[in-house]
N, C-alpha and C. Protein backbone atom coordinates (compact mmCIF):
# COMPACT_ATOMS: atom_id res chain seq x y z
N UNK A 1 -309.10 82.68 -50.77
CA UNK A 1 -308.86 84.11 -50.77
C UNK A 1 -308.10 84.58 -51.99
N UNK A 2 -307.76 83.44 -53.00
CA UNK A 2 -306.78 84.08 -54.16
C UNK A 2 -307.59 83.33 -55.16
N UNK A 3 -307.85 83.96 -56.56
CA UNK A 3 -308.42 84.23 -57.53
C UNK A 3 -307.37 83.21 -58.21
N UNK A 4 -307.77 82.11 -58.74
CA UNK A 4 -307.00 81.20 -58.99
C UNK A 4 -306.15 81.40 -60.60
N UNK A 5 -307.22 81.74 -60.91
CA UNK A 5 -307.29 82.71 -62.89
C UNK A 5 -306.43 83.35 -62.64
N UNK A 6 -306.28 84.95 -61.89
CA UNK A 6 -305.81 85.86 -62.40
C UNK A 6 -304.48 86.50 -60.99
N UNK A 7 -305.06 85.26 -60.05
CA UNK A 7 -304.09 85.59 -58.85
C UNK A 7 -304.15 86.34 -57.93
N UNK A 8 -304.93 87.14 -57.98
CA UNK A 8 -305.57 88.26 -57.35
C UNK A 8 -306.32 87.51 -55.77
N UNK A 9 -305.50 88.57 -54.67
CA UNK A 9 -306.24 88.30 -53.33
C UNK A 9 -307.54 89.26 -53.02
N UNK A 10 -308.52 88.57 -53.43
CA UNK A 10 -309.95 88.77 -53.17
C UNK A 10 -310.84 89.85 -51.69
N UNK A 11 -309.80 88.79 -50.62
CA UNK A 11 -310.42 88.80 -49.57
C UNK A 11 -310.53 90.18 -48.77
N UNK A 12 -311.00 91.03 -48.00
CA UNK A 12 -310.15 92.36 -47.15
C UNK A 12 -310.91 92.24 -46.04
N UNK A 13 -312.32 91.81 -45.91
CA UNK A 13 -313.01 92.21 -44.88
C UNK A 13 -314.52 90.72 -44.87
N UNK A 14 -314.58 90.06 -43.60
CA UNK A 14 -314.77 88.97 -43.77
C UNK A 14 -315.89 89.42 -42.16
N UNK A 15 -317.19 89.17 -42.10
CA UNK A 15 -318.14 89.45 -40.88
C UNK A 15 -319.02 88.38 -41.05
N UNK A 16 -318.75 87.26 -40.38
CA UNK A 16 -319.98 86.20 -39.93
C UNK A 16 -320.14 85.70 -38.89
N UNK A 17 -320.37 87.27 -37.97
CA UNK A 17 -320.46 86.88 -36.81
C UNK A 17 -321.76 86.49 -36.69
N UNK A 18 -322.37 86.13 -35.42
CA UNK A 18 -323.56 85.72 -34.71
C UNK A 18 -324.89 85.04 -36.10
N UNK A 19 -323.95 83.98 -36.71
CA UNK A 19 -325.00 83.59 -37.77
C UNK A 19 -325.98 82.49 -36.87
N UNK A 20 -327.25 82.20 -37.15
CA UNK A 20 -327.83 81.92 -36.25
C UNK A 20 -328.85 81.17 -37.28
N UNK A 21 -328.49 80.27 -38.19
CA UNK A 21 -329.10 78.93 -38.63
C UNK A 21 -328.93 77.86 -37.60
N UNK A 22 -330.13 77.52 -37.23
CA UNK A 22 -330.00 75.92 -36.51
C UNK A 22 -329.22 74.79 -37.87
N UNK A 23 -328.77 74.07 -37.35
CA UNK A 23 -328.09 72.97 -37.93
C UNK A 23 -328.83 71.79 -37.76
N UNK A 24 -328.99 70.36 -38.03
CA UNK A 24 -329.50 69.69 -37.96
C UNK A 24 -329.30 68.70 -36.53
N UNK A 25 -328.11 69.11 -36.15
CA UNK A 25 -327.48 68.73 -34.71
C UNK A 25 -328.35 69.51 -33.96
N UNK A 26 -328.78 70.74 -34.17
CA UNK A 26 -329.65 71.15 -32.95
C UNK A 26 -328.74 72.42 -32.49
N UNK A 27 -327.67 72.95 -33.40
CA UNK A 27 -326.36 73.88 -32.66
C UNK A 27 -327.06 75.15 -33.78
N UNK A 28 -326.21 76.48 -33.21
CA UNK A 28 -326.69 77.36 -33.46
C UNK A 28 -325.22 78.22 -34.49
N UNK A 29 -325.36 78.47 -35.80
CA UNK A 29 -324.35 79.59 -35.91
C UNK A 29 -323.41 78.64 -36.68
N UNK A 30 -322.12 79.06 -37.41
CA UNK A 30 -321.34 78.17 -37.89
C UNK A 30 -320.74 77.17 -37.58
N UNK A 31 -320.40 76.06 -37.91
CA UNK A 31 -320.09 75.22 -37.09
C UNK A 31 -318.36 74.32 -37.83
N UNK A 32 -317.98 73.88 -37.79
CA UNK A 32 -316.58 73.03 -38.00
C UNK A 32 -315.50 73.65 -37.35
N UNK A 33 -314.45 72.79 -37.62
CA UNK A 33 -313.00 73.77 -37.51
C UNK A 33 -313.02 74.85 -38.07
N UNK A 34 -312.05 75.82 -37.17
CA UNK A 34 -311.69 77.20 -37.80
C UNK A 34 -310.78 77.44 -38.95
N UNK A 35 -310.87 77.50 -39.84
CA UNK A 35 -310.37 77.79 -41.04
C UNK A 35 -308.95 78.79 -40.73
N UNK A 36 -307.94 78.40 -42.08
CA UNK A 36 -306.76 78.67 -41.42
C UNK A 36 -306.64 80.27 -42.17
N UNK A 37 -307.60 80.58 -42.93
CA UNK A 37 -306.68 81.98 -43.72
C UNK A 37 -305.70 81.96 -44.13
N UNK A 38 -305.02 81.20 -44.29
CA UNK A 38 -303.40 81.06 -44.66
C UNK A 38 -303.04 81.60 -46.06
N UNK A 39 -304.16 82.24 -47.11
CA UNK A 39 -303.98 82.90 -48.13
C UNK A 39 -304.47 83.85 -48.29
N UNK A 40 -305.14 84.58 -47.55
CA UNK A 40 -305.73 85.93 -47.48
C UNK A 40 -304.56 87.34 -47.36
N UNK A 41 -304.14 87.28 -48.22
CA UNK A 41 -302.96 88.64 -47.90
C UNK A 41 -303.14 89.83 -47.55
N UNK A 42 -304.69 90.19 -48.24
CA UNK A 42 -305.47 91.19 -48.04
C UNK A 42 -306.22 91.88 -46.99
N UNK A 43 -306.44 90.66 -46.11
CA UNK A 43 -307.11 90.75 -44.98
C UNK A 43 -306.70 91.93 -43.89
N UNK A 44 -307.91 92.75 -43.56
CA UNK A 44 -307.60 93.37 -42.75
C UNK A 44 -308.65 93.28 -41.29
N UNK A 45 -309.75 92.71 -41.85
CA UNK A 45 -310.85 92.50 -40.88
C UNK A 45 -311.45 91.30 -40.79
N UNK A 46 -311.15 90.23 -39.84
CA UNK A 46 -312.36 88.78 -39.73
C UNK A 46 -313.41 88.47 -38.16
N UNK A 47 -314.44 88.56 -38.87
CA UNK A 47 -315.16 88.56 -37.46
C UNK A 47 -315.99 87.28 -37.70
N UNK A 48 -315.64 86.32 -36.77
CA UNK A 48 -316.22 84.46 -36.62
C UNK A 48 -316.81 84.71 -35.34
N UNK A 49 -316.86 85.72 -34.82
CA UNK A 49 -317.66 85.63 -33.01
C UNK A 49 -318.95 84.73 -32.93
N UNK A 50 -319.39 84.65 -32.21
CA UNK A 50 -320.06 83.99 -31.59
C UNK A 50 -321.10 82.95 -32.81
N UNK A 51 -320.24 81.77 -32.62
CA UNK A 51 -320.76 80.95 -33.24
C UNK A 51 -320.48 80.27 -32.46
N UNK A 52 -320.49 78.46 -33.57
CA UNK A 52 -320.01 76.95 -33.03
C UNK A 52 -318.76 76.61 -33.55
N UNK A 53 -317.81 77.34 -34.12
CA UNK A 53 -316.34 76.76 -34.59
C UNK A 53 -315.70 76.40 -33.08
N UNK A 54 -314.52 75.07 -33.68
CA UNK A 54 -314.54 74.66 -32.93
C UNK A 54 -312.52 74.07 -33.17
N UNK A 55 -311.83 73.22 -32.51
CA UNK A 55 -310.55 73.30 -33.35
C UNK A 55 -309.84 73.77 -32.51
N UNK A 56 -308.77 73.93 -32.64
CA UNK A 56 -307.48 74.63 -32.71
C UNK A 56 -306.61 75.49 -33.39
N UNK A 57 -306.27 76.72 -33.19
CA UNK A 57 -305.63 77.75 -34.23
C UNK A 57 -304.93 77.07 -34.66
N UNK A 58 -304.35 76.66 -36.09
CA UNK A 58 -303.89 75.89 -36.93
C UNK A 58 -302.84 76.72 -36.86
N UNK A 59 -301.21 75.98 -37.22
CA UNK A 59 -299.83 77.07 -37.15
C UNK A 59 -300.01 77.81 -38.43
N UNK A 60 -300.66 77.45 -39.30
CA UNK A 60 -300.25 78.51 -40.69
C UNK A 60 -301.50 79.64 -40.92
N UNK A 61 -302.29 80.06 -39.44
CA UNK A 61 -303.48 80.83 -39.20
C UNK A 61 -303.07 82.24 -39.46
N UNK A 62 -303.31 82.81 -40.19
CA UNK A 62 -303.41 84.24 -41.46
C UNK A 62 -301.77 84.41 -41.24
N UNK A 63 -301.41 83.38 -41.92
CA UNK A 63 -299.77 83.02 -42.32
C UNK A 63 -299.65 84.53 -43.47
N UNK A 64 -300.17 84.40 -44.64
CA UNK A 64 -299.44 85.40 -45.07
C UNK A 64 -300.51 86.61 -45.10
N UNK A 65 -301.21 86.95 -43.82
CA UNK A 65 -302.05 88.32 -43.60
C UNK A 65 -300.65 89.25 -43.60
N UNK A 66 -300.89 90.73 -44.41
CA UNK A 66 -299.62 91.58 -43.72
C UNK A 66 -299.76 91.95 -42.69
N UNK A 67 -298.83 91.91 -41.70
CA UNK A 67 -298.92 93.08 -40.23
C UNK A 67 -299.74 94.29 -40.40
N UNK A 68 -298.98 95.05 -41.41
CA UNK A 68 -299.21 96.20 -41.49
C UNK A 68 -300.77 96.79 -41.99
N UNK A 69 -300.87 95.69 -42.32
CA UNK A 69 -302.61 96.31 -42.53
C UNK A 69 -303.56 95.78 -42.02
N UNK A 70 -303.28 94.53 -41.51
CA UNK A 70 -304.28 93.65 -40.31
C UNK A 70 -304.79 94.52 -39.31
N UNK A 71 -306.33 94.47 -38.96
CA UNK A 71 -306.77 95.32 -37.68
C UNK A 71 -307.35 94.40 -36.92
N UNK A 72 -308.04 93.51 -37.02
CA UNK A 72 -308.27 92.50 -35.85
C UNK A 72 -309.09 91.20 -36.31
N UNK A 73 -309.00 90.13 -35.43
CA UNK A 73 -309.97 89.48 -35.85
C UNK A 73 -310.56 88.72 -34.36
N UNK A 74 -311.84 88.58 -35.12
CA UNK A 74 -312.60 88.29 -33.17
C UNK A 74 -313.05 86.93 -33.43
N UNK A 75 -312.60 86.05 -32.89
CA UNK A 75 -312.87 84.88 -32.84
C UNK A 75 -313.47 84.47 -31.38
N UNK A 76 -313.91 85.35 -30.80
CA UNK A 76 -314.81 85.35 -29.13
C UNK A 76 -316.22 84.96 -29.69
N UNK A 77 -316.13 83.64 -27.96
CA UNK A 77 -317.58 82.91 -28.01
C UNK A 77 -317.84 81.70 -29.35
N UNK A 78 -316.45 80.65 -29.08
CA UNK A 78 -316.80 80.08 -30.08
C UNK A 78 -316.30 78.55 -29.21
N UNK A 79 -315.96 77.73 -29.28
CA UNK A 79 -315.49 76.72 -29.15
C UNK A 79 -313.83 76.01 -29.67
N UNK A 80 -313.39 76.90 -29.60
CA UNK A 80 -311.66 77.38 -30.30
C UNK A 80 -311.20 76.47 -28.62
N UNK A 81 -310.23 75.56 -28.78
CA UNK A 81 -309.37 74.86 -27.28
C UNK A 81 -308.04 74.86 -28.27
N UNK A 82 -307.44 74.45 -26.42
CA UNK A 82 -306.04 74.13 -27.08
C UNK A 82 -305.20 75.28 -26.68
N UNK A 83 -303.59 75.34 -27.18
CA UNK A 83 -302.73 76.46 -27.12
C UNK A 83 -302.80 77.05 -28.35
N UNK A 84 -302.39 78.06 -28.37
CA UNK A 84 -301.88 79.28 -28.73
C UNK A 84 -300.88 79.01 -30.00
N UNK A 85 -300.94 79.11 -30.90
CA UNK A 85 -299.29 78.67 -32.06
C UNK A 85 -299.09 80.23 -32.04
N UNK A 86 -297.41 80.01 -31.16
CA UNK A 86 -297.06 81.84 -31.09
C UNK A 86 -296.70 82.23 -32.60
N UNK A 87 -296.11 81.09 -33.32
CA UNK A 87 -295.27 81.97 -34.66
C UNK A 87 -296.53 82.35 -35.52
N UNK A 88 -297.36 82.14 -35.46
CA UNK A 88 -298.46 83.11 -36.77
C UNK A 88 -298.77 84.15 -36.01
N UNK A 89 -299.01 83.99 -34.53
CA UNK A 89 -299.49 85.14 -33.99
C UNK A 89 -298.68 86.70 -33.36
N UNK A 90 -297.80 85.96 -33.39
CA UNK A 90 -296.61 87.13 -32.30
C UNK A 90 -296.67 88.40 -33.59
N UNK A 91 -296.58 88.10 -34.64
CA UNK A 91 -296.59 89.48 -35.62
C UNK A 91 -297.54 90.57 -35.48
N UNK A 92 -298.75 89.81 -34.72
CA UNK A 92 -300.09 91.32 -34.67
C UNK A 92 -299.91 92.03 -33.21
N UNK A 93 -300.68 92.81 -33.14
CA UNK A 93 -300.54 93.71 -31.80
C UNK A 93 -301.23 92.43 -30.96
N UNK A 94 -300.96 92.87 -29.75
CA UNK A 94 -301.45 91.90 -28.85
C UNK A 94 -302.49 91.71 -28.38
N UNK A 95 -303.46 93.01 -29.07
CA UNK A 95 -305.16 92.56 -28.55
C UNK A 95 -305.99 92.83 -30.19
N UNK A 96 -304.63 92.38 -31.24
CA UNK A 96 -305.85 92.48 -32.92
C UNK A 96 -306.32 91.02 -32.63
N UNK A 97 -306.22 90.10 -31.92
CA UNK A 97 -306.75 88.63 -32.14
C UNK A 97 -307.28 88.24 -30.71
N UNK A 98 -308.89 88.05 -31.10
CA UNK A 98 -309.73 88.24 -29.98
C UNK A 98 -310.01 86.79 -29.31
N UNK A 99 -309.77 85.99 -28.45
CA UNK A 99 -310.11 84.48 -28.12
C UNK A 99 -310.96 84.72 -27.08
N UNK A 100 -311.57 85.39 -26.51
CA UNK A 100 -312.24 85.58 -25.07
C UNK A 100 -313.67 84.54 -25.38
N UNK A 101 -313.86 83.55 -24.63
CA UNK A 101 -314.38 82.92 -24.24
C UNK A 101 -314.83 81.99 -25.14
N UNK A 102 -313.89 81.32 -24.98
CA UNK A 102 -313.49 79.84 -25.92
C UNK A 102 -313.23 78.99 -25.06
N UNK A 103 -312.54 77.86 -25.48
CA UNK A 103 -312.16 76.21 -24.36
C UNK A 103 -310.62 76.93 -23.90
């Protein structure tokens, strides 16, 4: 998310939801661990819905997103288990980060 040259955060608005390449496994939509954002400062919008990610919210998950300009991100319908890491998350409102129907 940062422009390594000139430093610059790239990122603001990020939509790959419902991608729908078969994989060679036979699975549908993106597939690995969920990526941590942990350098996206910019970010105000990420939509990963309904795919195959899979993982645990990593503690440094949109570590340095600002509050103040973050609006949500939907990570529903994916394969996300596990708890919750409150310290990246407690900073957003309590329904900008979407988990509904995950492990």
């Amino acid at each position: 998310c940062e422009d390594s040259t000139s430093g610059a955060t790239l990122l603001e608005k990020l939509d790959l939801s419902r991608q729908r390449g078969i994989s060679s496994a036979g699975t549908t939509g993106l597939t690995g661990t969920l990526p941590s954002f942990s350098q996206c400062e910019d970010l105000r919008r990420l939509d990963l819905s309904h795919n195959q990610l899979g993982g645990q919210v990593s503690e440094n998950f949109l570590q340095s997103v600002d509050p103040l300009i973050f609006e949500s991100a939907s990570l529903s319908s994916n394969l996300i288990e596990g708890e919750l890491p409150g310290k990246p998350l407690v900073r957003f409102d309590a329904d900008a980060i979407d988990l509904r129907d995950n492990r």
